[in-house]
C-alpha atoms as a PDB file:
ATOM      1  CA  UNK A   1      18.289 -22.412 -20.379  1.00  0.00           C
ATOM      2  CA  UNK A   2      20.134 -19.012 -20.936  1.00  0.00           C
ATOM      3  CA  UNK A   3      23.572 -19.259 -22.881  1.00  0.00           C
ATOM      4  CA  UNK A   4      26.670 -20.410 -20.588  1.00  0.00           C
ATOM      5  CA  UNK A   5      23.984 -21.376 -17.591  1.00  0.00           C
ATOM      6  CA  UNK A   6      23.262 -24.353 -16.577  1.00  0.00           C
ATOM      7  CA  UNK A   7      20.354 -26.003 -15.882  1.00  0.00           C
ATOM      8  CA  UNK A   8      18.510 -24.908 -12.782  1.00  0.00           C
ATOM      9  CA  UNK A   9      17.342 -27.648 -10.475  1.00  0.00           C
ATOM     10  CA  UNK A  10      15.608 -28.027  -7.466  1.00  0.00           C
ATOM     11  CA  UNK A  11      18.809 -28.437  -5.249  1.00  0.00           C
ATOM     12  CA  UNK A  12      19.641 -24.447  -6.253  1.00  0.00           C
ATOM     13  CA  UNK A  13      16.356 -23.714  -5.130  1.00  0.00           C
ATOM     14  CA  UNK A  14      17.211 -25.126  -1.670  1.00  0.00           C
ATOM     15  CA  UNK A  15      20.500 -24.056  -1.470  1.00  0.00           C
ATOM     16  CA  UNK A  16      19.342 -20.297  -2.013  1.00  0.00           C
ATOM     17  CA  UNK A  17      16.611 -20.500   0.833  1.00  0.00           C
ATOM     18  CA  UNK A  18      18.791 -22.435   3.346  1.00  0.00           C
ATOM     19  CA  UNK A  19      21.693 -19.210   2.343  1.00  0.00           C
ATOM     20  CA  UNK A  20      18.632 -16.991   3.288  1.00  0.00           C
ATOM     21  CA  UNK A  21      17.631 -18.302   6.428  1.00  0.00           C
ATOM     22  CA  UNK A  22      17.668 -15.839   9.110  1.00  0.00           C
ATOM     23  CA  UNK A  23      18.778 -12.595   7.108  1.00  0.00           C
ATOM     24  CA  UNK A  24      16.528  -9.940   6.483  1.00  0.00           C
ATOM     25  CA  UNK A  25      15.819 -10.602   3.095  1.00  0.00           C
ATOM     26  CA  UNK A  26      14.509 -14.210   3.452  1.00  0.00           C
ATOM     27  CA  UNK A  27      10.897 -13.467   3.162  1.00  0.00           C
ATOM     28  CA  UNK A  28      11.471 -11.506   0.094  1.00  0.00           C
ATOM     29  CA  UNK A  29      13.506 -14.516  -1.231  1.00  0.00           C
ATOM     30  CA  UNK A  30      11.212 -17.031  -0.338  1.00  0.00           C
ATOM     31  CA  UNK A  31       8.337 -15.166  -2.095  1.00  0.00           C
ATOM     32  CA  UNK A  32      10.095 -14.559  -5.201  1.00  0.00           C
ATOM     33  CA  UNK A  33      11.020 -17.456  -5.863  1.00  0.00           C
ATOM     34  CA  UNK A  34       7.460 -18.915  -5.414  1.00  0.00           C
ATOM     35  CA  UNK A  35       6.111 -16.386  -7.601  1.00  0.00           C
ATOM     36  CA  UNK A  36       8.906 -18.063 -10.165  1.00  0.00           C
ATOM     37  CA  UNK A  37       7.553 -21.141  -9.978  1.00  0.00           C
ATOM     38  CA  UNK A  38       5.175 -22.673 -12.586  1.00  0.00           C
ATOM     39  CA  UNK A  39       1.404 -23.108 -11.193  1.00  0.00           C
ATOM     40  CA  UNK A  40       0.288 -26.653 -10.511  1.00  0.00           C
ATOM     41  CA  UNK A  41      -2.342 -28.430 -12.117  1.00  0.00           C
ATOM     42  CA  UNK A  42      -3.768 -31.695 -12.098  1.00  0.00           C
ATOM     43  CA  UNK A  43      -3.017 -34.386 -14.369  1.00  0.00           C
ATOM     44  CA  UNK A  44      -3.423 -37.989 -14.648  1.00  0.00           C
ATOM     45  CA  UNK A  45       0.534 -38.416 -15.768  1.00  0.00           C
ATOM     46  CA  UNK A  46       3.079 -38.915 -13.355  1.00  0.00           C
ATOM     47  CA  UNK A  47       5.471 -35.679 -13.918  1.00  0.00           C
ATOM     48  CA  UNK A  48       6.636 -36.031  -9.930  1.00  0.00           C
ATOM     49  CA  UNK A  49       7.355 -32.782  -8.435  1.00  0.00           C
ATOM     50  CA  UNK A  50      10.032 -30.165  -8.958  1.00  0.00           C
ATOM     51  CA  UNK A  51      10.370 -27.691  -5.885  1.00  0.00           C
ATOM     52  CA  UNK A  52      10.402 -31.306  -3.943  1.00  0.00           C
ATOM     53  CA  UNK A  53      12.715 -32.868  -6.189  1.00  0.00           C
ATOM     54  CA  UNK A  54      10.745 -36.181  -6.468  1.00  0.00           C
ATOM     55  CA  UNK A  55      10.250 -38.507  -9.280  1.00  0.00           C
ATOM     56  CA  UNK A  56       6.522 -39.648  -7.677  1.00  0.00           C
ATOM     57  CA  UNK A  57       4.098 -37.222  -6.524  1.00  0.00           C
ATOM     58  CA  UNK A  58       0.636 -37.621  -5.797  1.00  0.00           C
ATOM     59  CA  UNK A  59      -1.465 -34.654  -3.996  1.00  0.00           C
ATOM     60  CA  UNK A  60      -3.646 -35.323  -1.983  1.00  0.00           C
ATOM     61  CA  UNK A  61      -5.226 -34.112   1.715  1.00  0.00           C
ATOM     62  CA  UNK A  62      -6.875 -35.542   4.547  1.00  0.00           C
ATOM     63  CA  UNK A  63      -9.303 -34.200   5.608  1.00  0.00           C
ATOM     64  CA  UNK A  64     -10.816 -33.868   2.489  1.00  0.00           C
ATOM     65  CA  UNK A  65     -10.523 -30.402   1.179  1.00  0.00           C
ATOM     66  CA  UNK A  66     -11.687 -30.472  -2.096  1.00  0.00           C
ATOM     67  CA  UNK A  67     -12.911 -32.737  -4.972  1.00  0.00           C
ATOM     68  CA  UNK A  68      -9.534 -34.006  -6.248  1.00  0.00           C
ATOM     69  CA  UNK A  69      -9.090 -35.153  -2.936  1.00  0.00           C
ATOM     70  CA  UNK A  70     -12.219 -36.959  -2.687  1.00  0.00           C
ATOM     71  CA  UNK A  71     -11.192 -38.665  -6.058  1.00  0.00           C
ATOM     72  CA  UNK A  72      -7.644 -39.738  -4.817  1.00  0.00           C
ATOM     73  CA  UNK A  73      -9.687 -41.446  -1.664  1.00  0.00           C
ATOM     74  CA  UNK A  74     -12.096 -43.408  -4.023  1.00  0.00           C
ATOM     75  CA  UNK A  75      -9.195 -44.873  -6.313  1.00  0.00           C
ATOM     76  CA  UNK A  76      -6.753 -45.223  -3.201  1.00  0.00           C
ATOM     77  CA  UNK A  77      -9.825 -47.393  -1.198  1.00  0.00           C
ATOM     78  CA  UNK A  78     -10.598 -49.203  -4.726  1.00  0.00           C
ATOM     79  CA  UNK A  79      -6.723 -50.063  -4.780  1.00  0.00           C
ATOM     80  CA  UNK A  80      -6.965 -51.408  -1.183  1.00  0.00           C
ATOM     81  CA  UNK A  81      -9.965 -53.585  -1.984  1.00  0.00           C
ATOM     82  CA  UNK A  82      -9.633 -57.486  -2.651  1.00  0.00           C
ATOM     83  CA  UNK A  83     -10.992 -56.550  -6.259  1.00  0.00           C
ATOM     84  CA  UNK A  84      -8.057 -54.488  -6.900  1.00  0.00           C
ATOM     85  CA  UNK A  85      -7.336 -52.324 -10.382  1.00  0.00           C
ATOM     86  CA  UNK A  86      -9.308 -54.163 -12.826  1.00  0.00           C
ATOM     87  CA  UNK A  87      -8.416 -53.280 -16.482  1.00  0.00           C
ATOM     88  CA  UNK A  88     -11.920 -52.209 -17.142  1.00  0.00           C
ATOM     89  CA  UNK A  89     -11.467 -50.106 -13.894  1.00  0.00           C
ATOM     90  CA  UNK A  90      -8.527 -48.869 -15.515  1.00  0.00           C
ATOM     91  CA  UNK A  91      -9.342 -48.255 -18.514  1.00  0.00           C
ATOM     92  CA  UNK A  92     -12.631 -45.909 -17.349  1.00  0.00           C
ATOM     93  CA  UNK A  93     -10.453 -43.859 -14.596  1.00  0.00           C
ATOM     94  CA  UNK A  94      -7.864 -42.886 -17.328  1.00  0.00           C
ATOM     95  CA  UNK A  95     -10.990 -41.623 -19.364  1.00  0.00           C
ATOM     96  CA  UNK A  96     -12.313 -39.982 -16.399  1.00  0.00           C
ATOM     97  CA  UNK A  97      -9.319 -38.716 -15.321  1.00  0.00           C
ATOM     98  CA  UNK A  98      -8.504 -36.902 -19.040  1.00  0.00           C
ATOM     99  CA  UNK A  99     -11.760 -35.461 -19.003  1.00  0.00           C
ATOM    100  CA  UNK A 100     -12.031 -34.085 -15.178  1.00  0.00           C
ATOM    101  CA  UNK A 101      -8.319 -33.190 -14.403  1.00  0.00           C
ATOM    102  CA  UNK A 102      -8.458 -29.851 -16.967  1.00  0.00           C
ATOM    103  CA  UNK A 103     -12.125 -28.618 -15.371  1.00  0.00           C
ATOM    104  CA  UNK A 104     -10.195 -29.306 -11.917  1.00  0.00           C
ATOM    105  CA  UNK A 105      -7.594 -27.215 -12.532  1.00  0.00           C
ATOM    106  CA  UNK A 106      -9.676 -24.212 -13.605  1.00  0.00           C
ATOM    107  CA  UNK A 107     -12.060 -24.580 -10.567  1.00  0.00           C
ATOM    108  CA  UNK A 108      -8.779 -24.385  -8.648  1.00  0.00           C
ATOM    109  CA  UNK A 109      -7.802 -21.272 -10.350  1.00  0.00           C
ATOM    110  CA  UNK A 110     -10.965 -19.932  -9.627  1.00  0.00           C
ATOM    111  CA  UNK A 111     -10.951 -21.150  -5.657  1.00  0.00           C
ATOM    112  CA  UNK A 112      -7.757 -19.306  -5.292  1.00  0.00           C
ATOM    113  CA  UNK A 113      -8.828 -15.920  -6.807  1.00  0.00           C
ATOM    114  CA  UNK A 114     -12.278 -16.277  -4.450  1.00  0.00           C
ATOM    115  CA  UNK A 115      -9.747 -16.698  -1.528  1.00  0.00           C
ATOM    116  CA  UNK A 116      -7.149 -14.188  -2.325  1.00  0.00           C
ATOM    117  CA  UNK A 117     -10.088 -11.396  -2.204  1.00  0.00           C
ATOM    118  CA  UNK A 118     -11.686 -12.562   0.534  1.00  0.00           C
ATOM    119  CA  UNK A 119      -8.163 -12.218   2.742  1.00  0.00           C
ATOM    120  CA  UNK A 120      -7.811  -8.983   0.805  1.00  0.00           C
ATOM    121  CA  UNK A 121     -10.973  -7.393   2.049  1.00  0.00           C
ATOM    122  CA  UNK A 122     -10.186  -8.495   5.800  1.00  0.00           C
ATOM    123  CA  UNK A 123      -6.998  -7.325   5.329  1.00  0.00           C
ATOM    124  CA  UNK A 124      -8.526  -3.333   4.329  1.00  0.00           C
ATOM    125  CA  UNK A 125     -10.998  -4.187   6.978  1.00  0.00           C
ATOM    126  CA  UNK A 126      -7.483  -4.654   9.571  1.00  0.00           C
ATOM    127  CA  UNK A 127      -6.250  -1.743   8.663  1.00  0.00           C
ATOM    128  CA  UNK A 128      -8.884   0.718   8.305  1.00  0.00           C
ATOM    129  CA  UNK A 129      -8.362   2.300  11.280  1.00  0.00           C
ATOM    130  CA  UNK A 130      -4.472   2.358  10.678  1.00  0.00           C
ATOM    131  CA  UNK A 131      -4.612   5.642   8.427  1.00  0.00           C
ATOM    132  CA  UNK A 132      -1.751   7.979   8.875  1.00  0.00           C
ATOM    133  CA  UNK A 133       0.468   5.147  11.112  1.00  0.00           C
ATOM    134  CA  UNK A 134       4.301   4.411  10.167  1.00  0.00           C
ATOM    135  CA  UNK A 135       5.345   0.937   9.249  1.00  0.00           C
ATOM    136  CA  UNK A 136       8.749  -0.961   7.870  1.00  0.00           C
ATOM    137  CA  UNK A 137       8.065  -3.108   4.551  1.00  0.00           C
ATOM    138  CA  UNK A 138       9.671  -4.437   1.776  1.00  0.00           C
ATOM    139  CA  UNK A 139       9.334  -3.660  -1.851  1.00  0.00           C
ATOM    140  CA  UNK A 140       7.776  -6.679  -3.397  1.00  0.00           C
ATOM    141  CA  UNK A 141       7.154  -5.597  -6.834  1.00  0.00           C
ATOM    142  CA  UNK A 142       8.100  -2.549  -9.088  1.00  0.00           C
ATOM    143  CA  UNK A 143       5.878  -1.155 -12.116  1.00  0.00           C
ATOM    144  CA  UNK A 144       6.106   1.959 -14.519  1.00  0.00           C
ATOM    145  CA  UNK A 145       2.633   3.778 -12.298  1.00  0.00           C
ATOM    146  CA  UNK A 146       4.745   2.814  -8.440  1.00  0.00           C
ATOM    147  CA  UNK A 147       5.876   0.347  -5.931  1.00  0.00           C
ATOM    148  CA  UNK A 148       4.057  -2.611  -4.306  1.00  0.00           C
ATOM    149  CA  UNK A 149       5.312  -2.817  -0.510  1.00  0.00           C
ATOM    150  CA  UNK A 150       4.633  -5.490   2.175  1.00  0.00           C
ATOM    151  CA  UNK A 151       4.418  -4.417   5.687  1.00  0.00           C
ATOM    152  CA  UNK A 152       6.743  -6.255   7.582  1.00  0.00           C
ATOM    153  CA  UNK A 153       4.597  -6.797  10.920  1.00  0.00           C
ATOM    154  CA  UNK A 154       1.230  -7.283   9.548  1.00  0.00           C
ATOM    155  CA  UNK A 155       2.037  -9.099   5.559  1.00  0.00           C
ATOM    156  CA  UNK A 156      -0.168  -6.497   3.938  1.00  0.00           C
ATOM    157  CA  UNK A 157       0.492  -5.393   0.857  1.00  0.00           C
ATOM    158  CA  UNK A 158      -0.328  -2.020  -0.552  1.00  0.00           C
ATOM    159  CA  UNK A 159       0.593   0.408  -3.633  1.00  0.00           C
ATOM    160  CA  UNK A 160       3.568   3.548  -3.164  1.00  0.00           C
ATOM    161  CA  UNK A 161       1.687   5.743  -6.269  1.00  0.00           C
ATOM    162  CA  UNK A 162       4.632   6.787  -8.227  1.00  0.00           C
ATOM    163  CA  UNK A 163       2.599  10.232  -8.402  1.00  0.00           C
ATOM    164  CA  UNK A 164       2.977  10.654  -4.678  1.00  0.00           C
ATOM    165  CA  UNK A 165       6.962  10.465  -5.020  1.00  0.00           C
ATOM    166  CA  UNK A 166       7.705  14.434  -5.341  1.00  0.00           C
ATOM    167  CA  UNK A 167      11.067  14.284  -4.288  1.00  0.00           C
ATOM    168  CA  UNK A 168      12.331  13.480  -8.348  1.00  0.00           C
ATOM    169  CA  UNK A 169      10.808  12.531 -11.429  1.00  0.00           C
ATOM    170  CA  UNK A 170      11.077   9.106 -11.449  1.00  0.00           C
ATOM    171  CA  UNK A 171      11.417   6.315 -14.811  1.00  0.00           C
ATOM    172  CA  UNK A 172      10.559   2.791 -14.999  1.00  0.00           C
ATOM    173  CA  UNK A 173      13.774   0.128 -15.991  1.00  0.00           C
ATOM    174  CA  UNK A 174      12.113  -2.588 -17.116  1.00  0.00           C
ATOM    175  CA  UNK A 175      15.667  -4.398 -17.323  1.00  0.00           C
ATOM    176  CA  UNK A 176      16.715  -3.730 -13.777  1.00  0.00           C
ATOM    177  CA  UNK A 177      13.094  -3.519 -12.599  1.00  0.00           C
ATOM    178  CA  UNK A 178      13.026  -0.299 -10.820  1.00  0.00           C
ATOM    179  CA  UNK A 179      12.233   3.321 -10.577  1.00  0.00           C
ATOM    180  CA  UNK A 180      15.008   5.395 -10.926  1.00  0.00           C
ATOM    181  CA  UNK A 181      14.897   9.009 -10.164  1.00  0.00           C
ATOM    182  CA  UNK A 182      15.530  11.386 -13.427  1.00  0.00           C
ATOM    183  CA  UNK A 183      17.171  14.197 -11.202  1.00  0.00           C
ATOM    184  CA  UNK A 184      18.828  11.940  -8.046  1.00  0.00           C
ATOM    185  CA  UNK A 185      19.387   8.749  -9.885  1.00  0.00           C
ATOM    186  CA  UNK A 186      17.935   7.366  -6.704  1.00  0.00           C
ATOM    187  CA  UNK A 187      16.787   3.908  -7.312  1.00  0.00           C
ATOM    188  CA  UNK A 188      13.563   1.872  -5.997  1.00  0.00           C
ATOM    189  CA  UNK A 189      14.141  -1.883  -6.433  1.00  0.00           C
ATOM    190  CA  UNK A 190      13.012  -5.215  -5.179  1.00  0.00           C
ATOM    191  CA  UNK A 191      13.938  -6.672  -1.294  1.00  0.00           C
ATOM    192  CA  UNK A 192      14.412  -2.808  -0.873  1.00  0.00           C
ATOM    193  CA  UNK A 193      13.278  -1.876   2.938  1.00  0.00           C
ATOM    194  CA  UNK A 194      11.152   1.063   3.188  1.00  0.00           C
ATOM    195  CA  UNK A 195       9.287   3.468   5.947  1.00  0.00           C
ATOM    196  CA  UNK A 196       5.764   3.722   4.460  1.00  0.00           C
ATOM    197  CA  UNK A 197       2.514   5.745   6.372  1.00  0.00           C
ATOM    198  CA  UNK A 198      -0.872   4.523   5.245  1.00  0.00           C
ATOM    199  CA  UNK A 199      -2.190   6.854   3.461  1.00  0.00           C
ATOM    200  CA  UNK A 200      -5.478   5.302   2.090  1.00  0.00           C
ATOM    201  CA  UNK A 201      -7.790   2.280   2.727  1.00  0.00           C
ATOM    202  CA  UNK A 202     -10.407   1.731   0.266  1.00  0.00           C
ATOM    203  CA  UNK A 203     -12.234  -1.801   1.991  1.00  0.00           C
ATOM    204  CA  UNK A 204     -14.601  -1.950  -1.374  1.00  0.00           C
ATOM    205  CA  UNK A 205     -11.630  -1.960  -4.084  1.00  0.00           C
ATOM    206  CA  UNK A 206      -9.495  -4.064  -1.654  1.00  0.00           C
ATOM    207  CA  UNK A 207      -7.157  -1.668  -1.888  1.00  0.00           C
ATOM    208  CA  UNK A 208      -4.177  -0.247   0.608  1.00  0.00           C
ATOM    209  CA  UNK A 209      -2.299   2.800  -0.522  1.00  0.00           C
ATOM    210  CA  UNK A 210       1.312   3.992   0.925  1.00  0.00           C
ATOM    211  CA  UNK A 211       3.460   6.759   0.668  1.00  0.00           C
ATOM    212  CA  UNK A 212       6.933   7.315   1.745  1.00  0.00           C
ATOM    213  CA  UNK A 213       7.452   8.543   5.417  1.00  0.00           C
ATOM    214  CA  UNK A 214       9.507  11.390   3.884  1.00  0.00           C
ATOM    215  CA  UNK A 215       7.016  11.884   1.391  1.00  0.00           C
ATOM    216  CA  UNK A 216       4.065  12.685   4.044  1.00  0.00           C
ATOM    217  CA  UNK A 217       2.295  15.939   3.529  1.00  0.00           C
ATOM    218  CA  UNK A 218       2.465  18.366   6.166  1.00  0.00           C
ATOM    219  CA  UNK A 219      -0.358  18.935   8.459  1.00  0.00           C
ATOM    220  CA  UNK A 220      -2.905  21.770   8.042  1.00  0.00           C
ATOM    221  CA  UNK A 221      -2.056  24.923   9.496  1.00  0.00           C
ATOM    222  CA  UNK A 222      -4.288  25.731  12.474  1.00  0.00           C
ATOM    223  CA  UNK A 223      -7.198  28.267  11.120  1.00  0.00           C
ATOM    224  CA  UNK A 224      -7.798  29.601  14.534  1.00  0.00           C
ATOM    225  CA  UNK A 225      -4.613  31.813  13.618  1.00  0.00           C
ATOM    226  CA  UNK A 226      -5.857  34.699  11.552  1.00  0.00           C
ATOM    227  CA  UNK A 227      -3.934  36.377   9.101  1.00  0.00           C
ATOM    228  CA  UNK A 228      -4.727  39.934   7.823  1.00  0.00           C
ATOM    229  CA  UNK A 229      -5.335  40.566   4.654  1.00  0.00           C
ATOM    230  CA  UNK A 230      -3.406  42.533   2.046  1.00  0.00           C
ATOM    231  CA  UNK A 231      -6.209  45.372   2.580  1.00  0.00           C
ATOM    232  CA  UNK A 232      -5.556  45.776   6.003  1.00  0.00           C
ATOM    233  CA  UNK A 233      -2.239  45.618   6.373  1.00  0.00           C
ATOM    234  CA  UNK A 234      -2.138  48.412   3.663  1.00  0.00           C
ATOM    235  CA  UNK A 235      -4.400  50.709   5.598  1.00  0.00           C
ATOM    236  CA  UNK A 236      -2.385  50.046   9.074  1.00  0.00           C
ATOM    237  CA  UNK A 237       0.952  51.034   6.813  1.00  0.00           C
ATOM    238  CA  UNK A 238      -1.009  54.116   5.535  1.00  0.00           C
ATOM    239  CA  UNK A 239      -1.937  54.983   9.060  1.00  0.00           C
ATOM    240  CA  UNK A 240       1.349  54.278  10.573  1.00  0.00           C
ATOM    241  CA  UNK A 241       2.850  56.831   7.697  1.00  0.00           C
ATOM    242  CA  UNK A 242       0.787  59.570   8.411  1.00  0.00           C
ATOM    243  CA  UNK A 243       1.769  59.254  12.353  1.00  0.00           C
ATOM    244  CA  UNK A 244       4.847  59.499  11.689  1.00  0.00           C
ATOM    245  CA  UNK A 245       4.737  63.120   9.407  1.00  0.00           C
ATOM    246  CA  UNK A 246       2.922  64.399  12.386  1.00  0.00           C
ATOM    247  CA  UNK A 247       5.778  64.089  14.474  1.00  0.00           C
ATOM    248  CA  UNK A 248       4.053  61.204  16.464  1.00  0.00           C
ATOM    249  CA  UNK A 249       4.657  57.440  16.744  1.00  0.00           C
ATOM    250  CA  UNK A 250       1.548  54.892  16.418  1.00  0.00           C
ATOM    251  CA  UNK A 251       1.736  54.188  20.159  1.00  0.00           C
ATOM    252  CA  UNK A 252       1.794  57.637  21.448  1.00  0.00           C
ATOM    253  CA  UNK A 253      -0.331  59.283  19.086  1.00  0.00           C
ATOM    254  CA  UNK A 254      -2.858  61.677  21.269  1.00  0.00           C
ATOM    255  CA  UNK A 255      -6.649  61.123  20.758  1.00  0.00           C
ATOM    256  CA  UNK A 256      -8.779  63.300  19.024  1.00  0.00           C
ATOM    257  CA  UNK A 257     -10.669  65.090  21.515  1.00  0.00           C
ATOM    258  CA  UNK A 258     -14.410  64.481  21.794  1.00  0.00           C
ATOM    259  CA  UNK A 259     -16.611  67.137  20.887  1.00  0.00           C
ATOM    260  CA  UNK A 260     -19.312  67.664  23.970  1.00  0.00           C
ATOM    261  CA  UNK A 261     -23.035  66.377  22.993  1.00  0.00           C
ATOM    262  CA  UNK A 262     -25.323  68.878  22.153  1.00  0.00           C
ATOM    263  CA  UNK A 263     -27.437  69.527  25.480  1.00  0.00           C
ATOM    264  CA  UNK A 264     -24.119  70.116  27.214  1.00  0.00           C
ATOM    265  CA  UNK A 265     -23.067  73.208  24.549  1.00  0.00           C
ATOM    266  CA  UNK A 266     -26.991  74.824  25.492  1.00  0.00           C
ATOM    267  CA  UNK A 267     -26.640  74.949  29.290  1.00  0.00           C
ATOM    268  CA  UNK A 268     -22.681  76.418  28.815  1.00  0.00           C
ATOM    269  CA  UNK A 269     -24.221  78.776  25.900  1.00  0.00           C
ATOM    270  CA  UNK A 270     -27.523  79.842  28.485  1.00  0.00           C
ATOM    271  CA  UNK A 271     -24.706  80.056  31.380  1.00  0.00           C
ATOM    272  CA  UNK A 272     -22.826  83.082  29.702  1.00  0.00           C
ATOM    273  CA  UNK A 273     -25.873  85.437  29.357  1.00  0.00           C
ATOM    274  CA  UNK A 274     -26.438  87.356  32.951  1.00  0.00           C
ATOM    275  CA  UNK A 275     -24.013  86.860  35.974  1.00  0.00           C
ATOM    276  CA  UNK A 276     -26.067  84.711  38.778  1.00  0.00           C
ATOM    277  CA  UNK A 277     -26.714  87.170  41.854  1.00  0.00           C
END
């Protein structure tokens, strides 16, 4: 235990949620302090069970889930039996249970990853065709390369790139775990609640990436609107310039008269010879 702290026990751990209950912050509370918690693993010893606060704990499910199960079920019916717990029956489950209980607990560990990537795919799958949409969330974790947020309405989590934060520089505390901003001293912490838009779904990585409402880029300008070039503009001034020496404006500027095609000019030319009768 730290110095001039007790030690923690489970009744803090209640106390804290049942404080939480109903507050915005419970869900981030409530996942912390799971994430706090020491994983479980199987053993043949008795250690009872410390988020419950019990001396005896044996874990078990029915239906049967897994293999553990099935094992609690065989010594639990052998128990029941008129034979009962022999001492050689003893005596070979505690070998048993020395050798399995380890080789449990890692096919466990691997169980859980399998599942945790399966929900994360369907999750990328979910929100595929979410790109660009606006959701509230809550900053679940903080790291030196950006923010991990939770959406609030669909538990999805997703990455805030600290590259895509261009509103201030931003450092990593690993003592108060957050980003704080070099210029703003704005701070990104844990339980914060955020506006995030999707900005990326990649269903092959099993990744979601946010960015901050505020820091959305703006839309495209529309390329149907064209712009003259530098070149043009400079003739038009040029143009405009020389109007304006002549005494005329650009808009009343007279045409220059057409010279008459050339089989016009003959029959005007022929006509001035010898006066018609």
């Amino acid at each position: 235990t730290l110095k001039g702290i007790r030690r923690v026990v489970p009744g803090d751990f209640q106390d804290l949620v049942k404080q939480a209950a109903g507050k915005p912050e419970a869900r981030m509370i409530n996942h912390m302090l799971l994430r706090s918690m020491k994983k479980a693993i199987y053993s043949p010893d008795n250690d009872g069970h410390f988020g419950l606060a019990s001396e005896h704990y044996l874990h078990f499910t029915s239906p049967i889930r897994r293999y553990p199960d099935l094992m609690v079920h065989r010594i639990l019916k052998q128990l029941a039996s008129k034979r009962g717990a022999t001492k050689t029956y003893r005596e070979r489950l505690e070998a048993e249970l020395q050798q399995e209980c380890p080789r449990l607990s890692e096919r466990e560990r691997a169980s859980e990853t399998a599942e945790r990537e399966s929900i994360s795919r369907m999750k990328c799958r979910f929100m595929a065709d979410k790109v660009g949409t606006v959701h509230w969330g809550f900053v679940t974790g903080v790291a030196s390369f950006g923010i991990f947020v939770e959406l609030e309405q669909y538990f999805v989590d997703g990455l805030v790139h600290v590259s895509s934060m261009r509103d201030d520089f931003y450092h990593y505390s690993e003592e108060l775990q957050a980003l704080i901003g070099e210029r703003s001293r704005r701070r990104h912490r844990i339980g914060d609640r955020v506006s995030v838009v999707v900005d990326r779904v990649d269903v092959e990585r099993r990744q979601v990436d946010f960015v901050f409402e505020a820091e959305e880029a703006a839309p495209p300008k529309d390329q149907s609107q064209k712009t003259s070039s530098p070149k043009n503009s400079q003739q038009k001034s040029s143009q405009q310039k020389n109007s304006q020496q002549k005494g005329q404006t650009p808009s009343t500027a007279s045409p220059k008269k057409k010279d008459p095609p050339k089989d016009e000019k003959s029959r005007r030319r022929r006509g001035r010879g010898k006066p018609r009768k």
